[in-house]
Protein backbone atom coordinates (compact mmCIF):
# COMPACT_ATOMS: atom_id res chain seq x y z
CA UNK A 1 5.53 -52.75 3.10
CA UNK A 2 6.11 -49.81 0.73
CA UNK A 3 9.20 -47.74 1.19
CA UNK A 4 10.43 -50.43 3.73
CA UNK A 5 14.32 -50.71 3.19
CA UNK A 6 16.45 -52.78 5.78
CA UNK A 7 19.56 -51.12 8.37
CA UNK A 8 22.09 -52.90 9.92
CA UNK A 9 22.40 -52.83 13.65
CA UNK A 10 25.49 -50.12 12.86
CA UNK A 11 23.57 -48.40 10.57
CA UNK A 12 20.72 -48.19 12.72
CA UNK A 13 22.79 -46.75 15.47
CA UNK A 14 24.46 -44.24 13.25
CA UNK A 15 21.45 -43.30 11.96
CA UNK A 16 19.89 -42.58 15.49
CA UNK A 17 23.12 -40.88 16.55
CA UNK A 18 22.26 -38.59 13.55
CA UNK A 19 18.91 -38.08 14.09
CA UNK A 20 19.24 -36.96 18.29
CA UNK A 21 22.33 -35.11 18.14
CA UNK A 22 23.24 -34.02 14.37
CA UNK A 23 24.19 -30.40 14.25
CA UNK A 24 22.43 -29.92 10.38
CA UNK A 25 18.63 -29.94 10.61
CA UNK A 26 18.64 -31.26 6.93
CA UNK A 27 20.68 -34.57 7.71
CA UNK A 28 18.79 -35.27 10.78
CA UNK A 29 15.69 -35.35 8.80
CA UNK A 30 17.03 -37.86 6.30
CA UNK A 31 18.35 -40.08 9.18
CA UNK A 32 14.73 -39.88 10.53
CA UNK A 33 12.79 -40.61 7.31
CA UNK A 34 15.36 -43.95 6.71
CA UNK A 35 14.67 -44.84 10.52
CA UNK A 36 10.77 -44.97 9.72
CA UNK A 37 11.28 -46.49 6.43
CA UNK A 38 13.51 -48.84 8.41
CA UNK A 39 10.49 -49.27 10.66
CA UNK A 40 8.14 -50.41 8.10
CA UNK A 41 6.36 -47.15 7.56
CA UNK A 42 4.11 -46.62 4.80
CA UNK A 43 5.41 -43.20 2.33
CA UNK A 44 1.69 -41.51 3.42
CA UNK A 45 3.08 -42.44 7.25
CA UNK A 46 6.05 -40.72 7.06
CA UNK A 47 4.61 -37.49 4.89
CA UNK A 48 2.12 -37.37 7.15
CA UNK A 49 4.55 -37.35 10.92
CA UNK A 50 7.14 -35.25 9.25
CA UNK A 51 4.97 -33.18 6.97
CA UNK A 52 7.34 -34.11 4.26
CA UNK A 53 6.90 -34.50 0.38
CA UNK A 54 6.66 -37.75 -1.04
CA UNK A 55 9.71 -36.56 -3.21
CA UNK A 56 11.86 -36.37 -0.52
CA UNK A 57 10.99 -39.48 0.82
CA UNK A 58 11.47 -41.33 -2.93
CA UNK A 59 14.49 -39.70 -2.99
CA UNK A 60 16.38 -40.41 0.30
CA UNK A 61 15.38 -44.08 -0.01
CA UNK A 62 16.97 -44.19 -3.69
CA UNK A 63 20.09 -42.78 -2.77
CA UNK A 64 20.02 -44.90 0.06
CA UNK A 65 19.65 -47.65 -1.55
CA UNK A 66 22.53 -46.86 -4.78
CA UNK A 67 24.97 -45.06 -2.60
CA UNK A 68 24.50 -46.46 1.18
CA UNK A 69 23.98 -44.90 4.50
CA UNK A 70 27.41 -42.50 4.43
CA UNK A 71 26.29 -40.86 1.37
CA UNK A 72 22.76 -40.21 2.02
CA UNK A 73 23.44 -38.84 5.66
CA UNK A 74 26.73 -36.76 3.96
CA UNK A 75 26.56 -32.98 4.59
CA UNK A 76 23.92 -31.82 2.14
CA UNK A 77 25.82 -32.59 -1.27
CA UNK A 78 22.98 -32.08 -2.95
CA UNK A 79 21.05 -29.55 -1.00
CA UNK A 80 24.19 -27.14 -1.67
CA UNK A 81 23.79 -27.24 -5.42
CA UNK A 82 20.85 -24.96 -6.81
CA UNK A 83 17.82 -26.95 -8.70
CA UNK A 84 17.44 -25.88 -11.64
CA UNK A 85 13.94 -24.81 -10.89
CA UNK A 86 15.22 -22.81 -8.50
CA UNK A 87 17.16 -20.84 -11.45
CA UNK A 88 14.39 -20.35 -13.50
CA UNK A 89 11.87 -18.84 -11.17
CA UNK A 90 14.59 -16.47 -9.64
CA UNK A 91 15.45 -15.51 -13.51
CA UNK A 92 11.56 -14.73 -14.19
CA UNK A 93 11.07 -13.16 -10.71
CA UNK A 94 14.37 -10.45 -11.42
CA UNK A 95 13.61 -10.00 -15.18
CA UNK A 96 10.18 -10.80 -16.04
CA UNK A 97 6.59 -9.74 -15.35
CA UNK A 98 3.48 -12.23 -15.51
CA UNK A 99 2.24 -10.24 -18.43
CA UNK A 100 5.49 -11.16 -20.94
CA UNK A 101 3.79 -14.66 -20.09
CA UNK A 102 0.53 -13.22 -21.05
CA UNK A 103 -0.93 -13.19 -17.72
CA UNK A 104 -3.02 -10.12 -16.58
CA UNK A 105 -1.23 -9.72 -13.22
CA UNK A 106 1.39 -7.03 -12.45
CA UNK A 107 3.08 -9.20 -9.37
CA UNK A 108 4.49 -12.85 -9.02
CA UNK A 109 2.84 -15.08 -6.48
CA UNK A 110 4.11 -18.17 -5.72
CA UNK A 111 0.88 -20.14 -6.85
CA UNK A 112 2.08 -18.32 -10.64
CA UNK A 113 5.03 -19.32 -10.73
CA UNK A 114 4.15 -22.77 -9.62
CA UNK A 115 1.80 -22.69 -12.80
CA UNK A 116 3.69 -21.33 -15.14
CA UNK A 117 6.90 -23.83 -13.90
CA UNK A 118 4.78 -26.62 -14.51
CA UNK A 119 3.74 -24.95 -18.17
CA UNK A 120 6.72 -24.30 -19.20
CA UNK A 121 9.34 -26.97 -18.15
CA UNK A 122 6.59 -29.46 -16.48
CA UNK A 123 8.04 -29.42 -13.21
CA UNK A 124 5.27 -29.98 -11.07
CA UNK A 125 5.62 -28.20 -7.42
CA UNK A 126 3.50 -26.67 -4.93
CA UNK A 127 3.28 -23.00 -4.23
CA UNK A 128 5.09 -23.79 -0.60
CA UNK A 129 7.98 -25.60 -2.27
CA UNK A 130 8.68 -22.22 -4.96
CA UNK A 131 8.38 -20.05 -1.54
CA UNK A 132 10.72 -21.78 0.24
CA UNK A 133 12.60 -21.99 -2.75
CA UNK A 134 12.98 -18.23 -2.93
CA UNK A 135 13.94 -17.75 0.65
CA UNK A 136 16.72 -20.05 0.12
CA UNK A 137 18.46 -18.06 -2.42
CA UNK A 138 17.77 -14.67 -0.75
CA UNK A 139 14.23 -13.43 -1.55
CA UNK A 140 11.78 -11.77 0.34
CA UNK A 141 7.83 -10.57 0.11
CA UNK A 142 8.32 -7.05 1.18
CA UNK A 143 7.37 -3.42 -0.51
CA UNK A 144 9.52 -2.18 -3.04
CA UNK A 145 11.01 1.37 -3.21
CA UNK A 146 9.42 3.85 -5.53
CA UNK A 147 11.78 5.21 -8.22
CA UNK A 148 11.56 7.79 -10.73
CA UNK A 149 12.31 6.29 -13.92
CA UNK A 150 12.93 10.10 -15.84
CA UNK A 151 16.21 11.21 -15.33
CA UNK A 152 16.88 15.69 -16.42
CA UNK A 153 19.50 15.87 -18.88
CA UNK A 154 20.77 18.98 -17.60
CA UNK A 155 21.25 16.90 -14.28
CA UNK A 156 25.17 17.23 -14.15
CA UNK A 157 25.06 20.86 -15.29
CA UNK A 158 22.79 22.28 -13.28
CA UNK A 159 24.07 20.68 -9.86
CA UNK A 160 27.70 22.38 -10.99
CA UNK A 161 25.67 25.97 -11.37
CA UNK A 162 24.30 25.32 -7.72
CA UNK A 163 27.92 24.37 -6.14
CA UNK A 164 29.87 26.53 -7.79
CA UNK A 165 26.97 29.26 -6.41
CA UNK A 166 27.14 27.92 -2.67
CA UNK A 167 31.06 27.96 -2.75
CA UNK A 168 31.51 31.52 -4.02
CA UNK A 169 28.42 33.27 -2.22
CA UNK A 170 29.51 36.40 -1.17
CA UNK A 171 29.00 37.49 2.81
CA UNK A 172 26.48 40.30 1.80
CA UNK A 173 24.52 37.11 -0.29
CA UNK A 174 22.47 34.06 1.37
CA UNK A 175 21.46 31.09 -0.03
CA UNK A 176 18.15 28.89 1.14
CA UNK A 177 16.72 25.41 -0.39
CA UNK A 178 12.89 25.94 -0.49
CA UNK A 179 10.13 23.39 -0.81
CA UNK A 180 6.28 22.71 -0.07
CA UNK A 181 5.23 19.91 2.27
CA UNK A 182 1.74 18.34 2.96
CA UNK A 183 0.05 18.18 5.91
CA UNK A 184 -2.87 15.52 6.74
CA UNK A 185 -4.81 15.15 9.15
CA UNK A 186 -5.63 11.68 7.98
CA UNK A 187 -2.24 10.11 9.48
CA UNK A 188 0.37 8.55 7.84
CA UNK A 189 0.51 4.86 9.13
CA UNK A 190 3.98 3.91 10.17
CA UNK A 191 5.27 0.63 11.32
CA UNK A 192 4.97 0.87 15.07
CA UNK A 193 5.72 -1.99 18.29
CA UNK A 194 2.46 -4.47 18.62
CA UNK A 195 1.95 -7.65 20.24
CA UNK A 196 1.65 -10.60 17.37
CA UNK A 197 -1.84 -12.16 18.50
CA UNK A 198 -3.06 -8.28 17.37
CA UNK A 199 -2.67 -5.93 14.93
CA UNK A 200 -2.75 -2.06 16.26
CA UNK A 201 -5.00 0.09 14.71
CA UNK A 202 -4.75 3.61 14.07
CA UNK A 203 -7.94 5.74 13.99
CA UNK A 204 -8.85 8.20 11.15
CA UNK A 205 -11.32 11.35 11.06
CA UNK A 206 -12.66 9.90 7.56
CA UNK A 207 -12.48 13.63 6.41
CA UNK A 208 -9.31 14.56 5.16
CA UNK A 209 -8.18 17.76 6.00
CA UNK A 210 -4.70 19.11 4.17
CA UNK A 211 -2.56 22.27 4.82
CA UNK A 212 0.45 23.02 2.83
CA UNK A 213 3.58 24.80 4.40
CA UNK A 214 6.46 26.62 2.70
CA UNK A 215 10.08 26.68 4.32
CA UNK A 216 12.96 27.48 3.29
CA UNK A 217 16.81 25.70 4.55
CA UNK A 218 19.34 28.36 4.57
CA UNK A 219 22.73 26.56 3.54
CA UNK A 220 25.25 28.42 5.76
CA UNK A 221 23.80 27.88 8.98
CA UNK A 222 21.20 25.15 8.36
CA UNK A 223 18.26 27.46 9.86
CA UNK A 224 14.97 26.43 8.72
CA UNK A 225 12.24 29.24 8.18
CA UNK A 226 8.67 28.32 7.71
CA UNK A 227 6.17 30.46 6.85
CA UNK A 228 2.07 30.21 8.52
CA UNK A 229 0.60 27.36 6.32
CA UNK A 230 -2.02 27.54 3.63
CA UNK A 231 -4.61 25.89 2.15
CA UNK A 232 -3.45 25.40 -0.95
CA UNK A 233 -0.14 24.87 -2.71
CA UNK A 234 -0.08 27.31 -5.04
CA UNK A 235 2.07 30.41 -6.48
CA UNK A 236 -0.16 32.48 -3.68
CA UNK A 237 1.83 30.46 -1.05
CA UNK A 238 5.25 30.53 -2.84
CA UNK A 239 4.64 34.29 -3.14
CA UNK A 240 3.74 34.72 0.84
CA UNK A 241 7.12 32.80 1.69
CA UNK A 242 9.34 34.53 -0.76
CA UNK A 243 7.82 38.03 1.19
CA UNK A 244 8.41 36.15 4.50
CA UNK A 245 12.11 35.79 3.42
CA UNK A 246 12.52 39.34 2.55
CA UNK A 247 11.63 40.00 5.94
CA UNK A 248 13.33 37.37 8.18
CA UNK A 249 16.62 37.34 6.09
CA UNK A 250 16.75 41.35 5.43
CA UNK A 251 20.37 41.74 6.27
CA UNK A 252 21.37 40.37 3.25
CA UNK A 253 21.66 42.10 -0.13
CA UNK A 254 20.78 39.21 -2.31
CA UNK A 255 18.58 36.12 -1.47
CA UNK A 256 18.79 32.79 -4.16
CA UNK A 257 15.70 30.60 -3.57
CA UNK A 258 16.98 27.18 -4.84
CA UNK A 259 13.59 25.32 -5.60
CA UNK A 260 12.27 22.50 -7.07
CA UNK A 261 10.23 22.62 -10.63
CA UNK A 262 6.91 22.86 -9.57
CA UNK A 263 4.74 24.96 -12.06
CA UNK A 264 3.71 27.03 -9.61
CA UNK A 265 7.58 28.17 -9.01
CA UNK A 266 7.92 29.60 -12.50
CA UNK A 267 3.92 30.64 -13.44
CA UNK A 268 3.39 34.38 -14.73
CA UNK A 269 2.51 35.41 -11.02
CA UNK A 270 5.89 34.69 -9.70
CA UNK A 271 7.46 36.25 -12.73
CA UNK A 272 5.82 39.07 -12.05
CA UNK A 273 6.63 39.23 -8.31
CA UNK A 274 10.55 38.92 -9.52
CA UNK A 275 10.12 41.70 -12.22
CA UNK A 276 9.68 43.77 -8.47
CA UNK A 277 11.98 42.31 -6.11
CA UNK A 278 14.64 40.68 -8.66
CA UNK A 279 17.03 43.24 -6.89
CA UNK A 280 16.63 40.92 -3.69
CA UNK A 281 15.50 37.53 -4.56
CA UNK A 282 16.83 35.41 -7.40
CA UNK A 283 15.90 31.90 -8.01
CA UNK A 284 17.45 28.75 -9.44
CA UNK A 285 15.46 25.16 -10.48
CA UNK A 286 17.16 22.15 -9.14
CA UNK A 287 17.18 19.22 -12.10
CA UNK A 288 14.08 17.84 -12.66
CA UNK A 289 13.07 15.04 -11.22
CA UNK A 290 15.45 14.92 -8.06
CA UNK A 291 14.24 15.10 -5.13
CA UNK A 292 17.22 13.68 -3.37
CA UNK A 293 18.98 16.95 -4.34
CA UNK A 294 16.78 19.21 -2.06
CA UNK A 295 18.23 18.89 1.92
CA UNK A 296 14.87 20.04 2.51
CA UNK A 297 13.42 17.07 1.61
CA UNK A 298 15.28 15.50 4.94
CA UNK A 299 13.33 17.70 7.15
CA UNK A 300 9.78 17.10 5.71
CA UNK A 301 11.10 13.62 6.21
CA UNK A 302 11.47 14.27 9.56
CA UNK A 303 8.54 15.97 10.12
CA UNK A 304 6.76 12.76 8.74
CA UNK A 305 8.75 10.44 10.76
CA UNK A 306 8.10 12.12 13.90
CA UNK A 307 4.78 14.05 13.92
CA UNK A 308 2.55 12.86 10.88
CA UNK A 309 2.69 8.88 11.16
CA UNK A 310 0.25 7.10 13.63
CA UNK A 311 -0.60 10.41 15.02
CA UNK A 312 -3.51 10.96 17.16
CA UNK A 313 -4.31 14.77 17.05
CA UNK A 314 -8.38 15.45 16.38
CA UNK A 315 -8.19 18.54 14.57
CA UNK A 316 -6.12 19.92 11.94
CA UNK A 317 -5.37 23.07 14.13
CA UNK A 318 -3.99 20.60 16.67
CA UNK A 319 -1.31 18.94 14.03
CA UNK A 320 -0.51 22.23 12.81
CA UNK A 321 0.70 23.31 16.34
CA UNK A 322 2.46 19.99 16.87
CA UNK A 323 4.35 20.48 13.61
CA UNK A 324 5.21 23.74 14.19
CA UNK A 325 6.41 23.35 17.57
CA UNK A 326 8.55 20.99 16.27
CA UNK A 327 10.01 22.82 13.97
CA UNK A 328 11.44 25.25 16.92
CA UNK A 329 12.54 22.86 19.02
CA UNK A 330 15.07 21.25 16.09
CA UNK A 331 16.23 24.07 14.41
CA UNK A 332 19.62 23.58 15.58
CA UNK A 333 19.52 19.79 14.05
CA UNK A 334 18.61 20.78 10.44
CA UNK A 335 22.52 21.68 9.57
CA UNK A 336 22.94 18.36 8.64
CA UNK A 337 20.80 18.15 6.71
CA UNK A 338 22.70 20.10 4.14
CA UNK A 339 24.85 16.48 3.47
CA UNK A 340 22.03 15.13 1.56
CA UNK A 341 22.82 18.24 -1.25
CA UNK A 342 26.76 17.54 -1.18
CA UNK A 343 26.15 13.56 -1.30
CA UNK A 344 23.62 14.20 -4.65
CA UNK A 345 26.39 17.08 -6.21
């Protein structure tokens, strides 16, 4: 019958000895596909008991047959080299996009690459085989991590401004990282424990509400001051914080607001509001585009990671007060948070 090949009582045993107690998965599989072949099964047979491609099958009968039984139930000489195939996808998966291929698709699938394998090199293999090629040499289907691609010039220079400020502040002097963050009262959605037969669902009020607070880190102690939230995130509510820092942090002669570049940090309002109080408040612009170089930016993390994902509040009011009372209860946690600043300098 097709793909019948003949063992020797040795080779039979040996083969069987494989197949029930082999260690390797792989070998055990071979041993089984020359036992049914052996057996006088049929190629469609033996696909269709071990769900196994009719290459495989072609191919552990041919090497069977040139090399013997030792070689073809070896450890996996061959499945240790990479195919070729293998090569090639990873190379367009790392370096390519569909569209340098002229497709009009931003992201691989494995169906594409099967298609544009078989176009380009005619190697002719199923969707299934080019996923499990990719897990075999390390890939994975997961989200990537956003990056911005603009880097400031002044990125080196302006981080040496801001150290060599922190490390000579006088005692009369403090220093504070400010930012914005967003609240919503549609939640984040965070990955959260759920049994497999069920996804968990996490329910939304359908009308976004959004308030905006202003806080400030202040680098020698690692205190965090927040000001009453707004509605917008504007100058207005970079104004209302610098005022609540005058207030809360009046013992010192001198305050330097290190902020971000948002427009709203440098817009005529605010230059106005410095023309005033430039005696007491002075500010300096991280580089642009760097997030990573605000410590602030840890605690609206935080915040997120805590309060904001999967919550379940009804009202806006409601989040507010969670977030809030969270910021009381770890104020003495945000001092490390000041690493993330002398990790980025």
């Amino acid at each position: 019958m097709e793909g019948s090949i003949h063992l020797t009582t040795k080779q039979r045993k040996t083969a069987l000895q494989i197949y029930r107690c082999g260690s390797d998965a792989r070998i055990a599989r071979r041993a089984h596909i020359l036992l049914l072949l052996a057996a006088g099964r049929s190629y469609r047979e033996i696909m269709d008991i071990l769900f196994a491609s009719s290459d495989l099958v072609a191919e552990v009968k041919q090497r069977f047959l040139e090399e013997g039984l030792e070689s073809t139930l070896a450890e996996a000489r061959d499945e240790e080299a990479v195919p070729s195939w293998q090569l090639v996808v990873a190379g367009w998966v790392l370096h390519k996009t569909p569209r340098d291929f002229g497709y009009f698709r931003s992201r691989w699938t494995c169906e594409l690459l099967s298609e544009l394998l078989d176009a380009e090199h005619g190697i002719h293999l199923s969707g299934e085989t080019i996923r499990r090629g990719l897990h075999q040499l390390g890939f994975a289907w997961r989200r990537p991590r956003p990056v911005l691609g603009l880097v400031d010039p002044d990125y080196d220079a302006k981080l040496r401004r801001i150290k060599r400020l922190l490390t000579t502040l006088p005692d009369e002097e403090v220093a504070v990282f400010e930012d914005e963050v967003d609240v919503h009262l549609n939640p984040k959605i965070g990955a959260c424990w759920m049994t497999k037969a069920e996804q968990a669902t996490v329910e939304t009020p359908g009308n976004n509400v959004k308030r905006h607070v202003a806080g400030s880190l202040v680098w020698r102690t690692g205190t965090l001051l927040v000001s009453p939230p707004g509605k917008r995130r504007n100058a207005q509510l970079f104004l209302a914080h610098l005022d609540d820092l005058r207030r809360r942090l009046r013992g010192f002669r001198k305050i330097h607001v290190i902020c971000d570049n948002a427009a709203f940090h440098y817009c005529q309002a605010v230059w106005e509001y410095l023309a005033k109080w430039g005696d007491r408040i002075k500010l300096h612009f991280l580089p642009t585009y760097a997030p990573e170089t605000n410590p602030i930016e840890r605690v609206w993390w935080h915040l997120h990671e805590t309060i904001t994902r999967n919550h379940r509040c009804r009202s806006i009011d409601e989040l507010i007060d969670l977030a809030y009372d969270w910021f009381t209860t770890n104020n003495n946690y945000y001092v490390d948070m000041r690493n993330s600043f002398a990790l980025a300098a």
